[in-house]
C-alpha atoms as a PDB file:
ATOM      1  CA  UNK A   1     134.710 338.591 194.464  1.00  0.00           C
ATOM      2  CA  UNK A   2     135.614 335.537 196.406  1.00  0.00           C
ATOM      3  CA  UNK A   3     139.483 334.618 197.925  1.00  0.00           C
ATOM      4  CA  UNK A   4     139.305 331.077 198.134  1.00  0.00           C
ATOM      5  CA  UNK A   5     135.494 329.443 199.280  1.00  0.00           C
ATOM      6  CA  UNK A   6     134.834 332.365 201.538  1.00  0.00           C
ATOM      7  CA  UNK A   7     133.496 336.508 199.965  1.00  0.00           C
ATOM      8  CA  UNK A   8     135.955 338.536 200.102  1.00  0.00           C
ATOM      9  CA  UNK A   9     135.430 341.698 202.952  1.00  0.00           C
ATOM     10  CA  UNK A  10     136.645 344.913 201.258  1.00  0.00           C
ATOM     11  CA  UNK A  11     137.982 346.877 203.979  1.00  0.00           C
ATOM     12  CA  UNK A  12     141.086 345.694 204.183  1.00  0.00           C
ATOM     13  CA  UNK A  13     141.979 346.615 200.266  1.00  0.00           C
ATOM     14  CA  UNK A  14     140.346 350.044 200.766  1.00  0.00           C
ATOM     15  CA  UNK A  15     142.638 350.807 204.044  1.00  0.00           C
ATOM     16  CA  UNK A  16     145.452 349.284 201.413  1.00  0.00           C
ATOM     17  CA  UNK A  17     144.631 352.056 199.198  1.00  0.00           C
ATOM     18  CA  UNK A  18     144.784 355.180 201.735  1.00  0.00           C
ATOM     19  CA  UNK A  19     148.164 354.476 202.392  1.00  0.00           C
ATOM     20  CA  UNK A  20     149.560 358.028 201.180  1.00  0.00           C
ATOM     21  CA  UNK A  21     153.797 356.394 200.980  1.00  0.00           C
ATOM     22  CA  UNK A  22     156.115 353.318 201.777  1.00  0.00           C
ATOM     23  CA  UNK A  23     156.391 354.450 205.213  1.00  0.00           C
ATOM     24  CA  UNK A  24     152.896 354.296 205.962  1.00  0.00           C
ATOM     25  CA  UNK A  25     152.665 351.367 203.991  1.00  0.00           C
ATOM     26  CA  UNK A  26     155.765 349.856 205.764  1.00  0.00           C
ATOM     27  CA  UNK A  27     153.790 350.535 209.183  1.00  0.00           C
ATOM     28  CA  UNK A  28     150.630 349.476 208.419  1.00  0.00           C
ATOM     29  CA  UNK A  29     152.005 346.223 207.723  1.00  0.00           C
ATOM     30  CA  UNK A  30     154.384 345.569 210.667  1.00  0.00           C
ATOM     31  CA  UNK A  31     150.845 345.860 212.733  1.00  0.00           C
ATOM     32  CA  UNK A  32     148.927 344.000 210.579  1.00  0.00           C
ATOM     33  CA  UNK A  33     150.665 340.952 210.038  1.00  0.00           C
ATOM     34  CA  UNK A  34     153.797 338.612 211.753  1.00  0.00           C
ATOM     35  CA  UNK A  35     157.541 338.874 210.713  1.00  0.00           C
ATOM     36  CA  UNK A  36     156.972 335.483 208.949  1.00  0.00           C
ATOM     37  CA  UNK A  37     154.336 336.718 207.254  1.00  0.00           C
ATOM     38  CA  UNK A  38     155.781 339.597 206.053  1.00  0.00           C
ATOM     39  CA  UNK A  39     158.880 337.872 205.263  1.00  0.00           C
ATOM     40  CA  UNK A  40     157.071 335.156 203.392  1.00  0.00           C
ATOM     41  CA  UNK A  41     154.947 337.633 201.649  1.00  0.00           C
ATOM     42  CA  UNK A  42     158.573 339.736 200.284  1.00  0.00           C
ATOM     43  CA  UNK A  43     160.192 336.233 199.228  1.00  0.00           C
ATOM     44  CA  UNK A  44     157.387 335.722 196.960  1.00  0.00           C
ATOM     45  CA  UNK A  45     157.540 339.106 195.540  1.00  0.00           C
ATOM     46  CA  UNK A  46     161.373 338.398 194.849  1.00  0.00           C
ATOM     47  CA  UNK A  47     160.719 335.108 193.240  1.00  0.00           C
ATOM     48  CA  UNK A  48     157.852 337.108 191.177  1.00  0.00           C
ATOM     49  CA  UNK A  49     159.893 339.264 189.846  1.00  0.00           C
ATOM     50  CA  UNK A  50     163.220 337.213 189.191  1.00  0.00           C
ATOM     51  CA  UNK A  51     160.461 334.752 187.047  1.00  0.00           C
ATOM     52  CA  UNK A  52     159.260 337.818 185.650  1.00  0.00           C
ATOM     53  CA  UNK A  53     162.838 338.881 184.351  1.00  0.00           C
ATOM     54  CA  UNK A  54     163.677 335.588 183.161  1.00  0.00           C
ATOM     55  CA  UNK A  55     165.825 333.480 186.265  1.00  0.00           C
ATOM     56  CA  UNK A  56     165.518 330.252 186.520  1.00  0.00           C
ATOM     57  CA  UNK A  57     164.403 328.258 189.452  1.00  0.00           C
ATOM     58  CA  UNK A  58     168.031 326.747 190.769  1.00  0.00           C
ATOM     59  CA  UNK A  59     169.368 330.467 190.408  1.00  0.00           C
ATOM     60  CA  UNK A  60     166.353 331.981 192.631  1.00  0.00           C
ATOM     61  CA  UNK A  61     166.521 329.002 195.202  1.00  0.00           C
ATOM     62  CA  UNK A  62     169.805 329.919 195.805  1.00  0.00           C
ATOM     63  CA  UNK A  63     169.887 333.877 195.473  1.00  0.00           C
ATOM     64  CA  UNK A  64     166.247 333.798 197.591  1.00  0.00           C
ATOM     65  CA  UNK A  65     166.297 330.337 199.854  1.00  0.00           C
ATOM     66  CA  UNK A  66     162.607 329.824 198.965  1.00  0.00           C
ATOM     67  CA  UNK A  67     161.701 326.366 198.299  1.00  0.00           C
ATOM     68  CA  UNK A  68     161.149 325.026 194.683  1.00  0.00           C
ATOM     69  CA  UNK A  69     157.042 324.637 196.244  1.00  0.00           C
ATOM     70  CA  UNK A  70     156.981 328.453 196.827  1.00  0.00           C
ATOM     71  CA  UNK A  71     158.912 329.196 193.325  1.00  0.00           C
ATOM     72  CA  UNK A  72     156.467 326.868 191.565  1.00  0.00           C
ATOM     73  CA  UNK A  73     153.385 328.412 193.180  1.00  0.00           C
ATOM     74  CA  UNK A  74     154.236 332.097 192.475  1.00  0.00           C
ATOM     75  CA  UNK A  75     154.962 330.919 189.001  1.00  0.00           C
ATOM     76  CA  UNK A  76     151.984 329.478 188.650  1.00  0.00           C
ATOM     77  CA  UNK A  77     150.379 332.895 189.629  1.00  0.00           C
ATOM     78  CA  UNK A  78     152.034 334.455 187.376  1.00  0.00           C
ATOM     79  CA  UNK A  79     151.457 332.411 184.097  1.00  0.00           C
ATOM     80  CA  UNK A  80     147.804 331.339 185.149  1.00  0.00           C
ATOM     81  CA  UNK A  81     146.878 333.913 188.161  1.00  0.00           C
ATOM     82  CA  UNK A  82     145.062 337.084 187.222  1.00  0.00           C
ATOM     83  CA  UNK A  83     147.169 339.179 185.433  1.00  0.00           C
ATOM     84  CA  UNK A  84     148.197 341.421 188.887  1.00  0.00           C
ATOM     85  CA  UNK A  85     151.993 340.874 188.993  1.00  0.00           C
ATOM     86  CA  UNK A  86     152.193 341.363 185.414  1.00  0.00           C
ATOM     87  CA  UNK A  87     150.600 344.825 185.721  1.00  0.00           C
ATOM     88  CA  UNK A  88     152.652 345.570 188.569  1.00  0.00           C
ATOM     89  CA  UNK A  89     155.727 344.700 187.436  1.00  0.00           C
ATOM     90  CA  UNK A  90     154.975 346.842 184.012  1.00  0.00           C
ATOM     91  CA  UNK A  91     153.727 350.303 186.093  1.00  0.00           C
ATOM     92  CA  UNK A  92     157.069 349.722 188.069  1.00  0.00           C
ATOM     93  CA  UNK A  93     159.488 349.509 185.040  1.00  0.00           C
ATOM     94  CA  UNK A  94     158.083 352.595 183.952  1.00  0.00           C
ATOM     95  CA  UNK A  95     158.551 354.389 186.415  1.00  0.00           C
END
């Protein structure tokens, strides 16, 4: 599977998946990436899911300060991506 041009290295999604709770998850995180990164990485995940339950872009530029770019790229993902939010956001409602 490629990300982008480049092969994708593996590793990184299989440490993902040893992660035994949020705290570990939360952890492994802070050392693996920046604040802004992080931070960018949760305001997409909150513009994911206010698409996915139905806001509308003025309402999530306000309520998340992302720009209409990042609100039109993560919808983008989600209409034409492949499929992951979707899944994600369906194994968290039932739960």
């Amino acid at each position: 599977m490629k990300i982008g041009k480049k092969e994708k290295s593996g590793q990184l999604y299989k440490a993902i998946l040893q992660l035994q709770d949020e705290e570990e998850c939360y952890q492994f995180f802070q050392d693996l990436c920046t604040v802004a990164e992080l931070r960018s990485m949760e305001q997409r995940f909150e513009v994911a899911s206010l698409l996915d339950d139905g806001m509308i872009y003025n309402e999530i530029l306000e309520r998340t300060g992302a720009s209409s770019a990042t609100i039109s790229r993560v919808n983008r993902s989600l209409n034409y991506g492949t499929g992951a939010y979707a899944q994600l956001f369906a194994r968290i409602k039932d739960k």
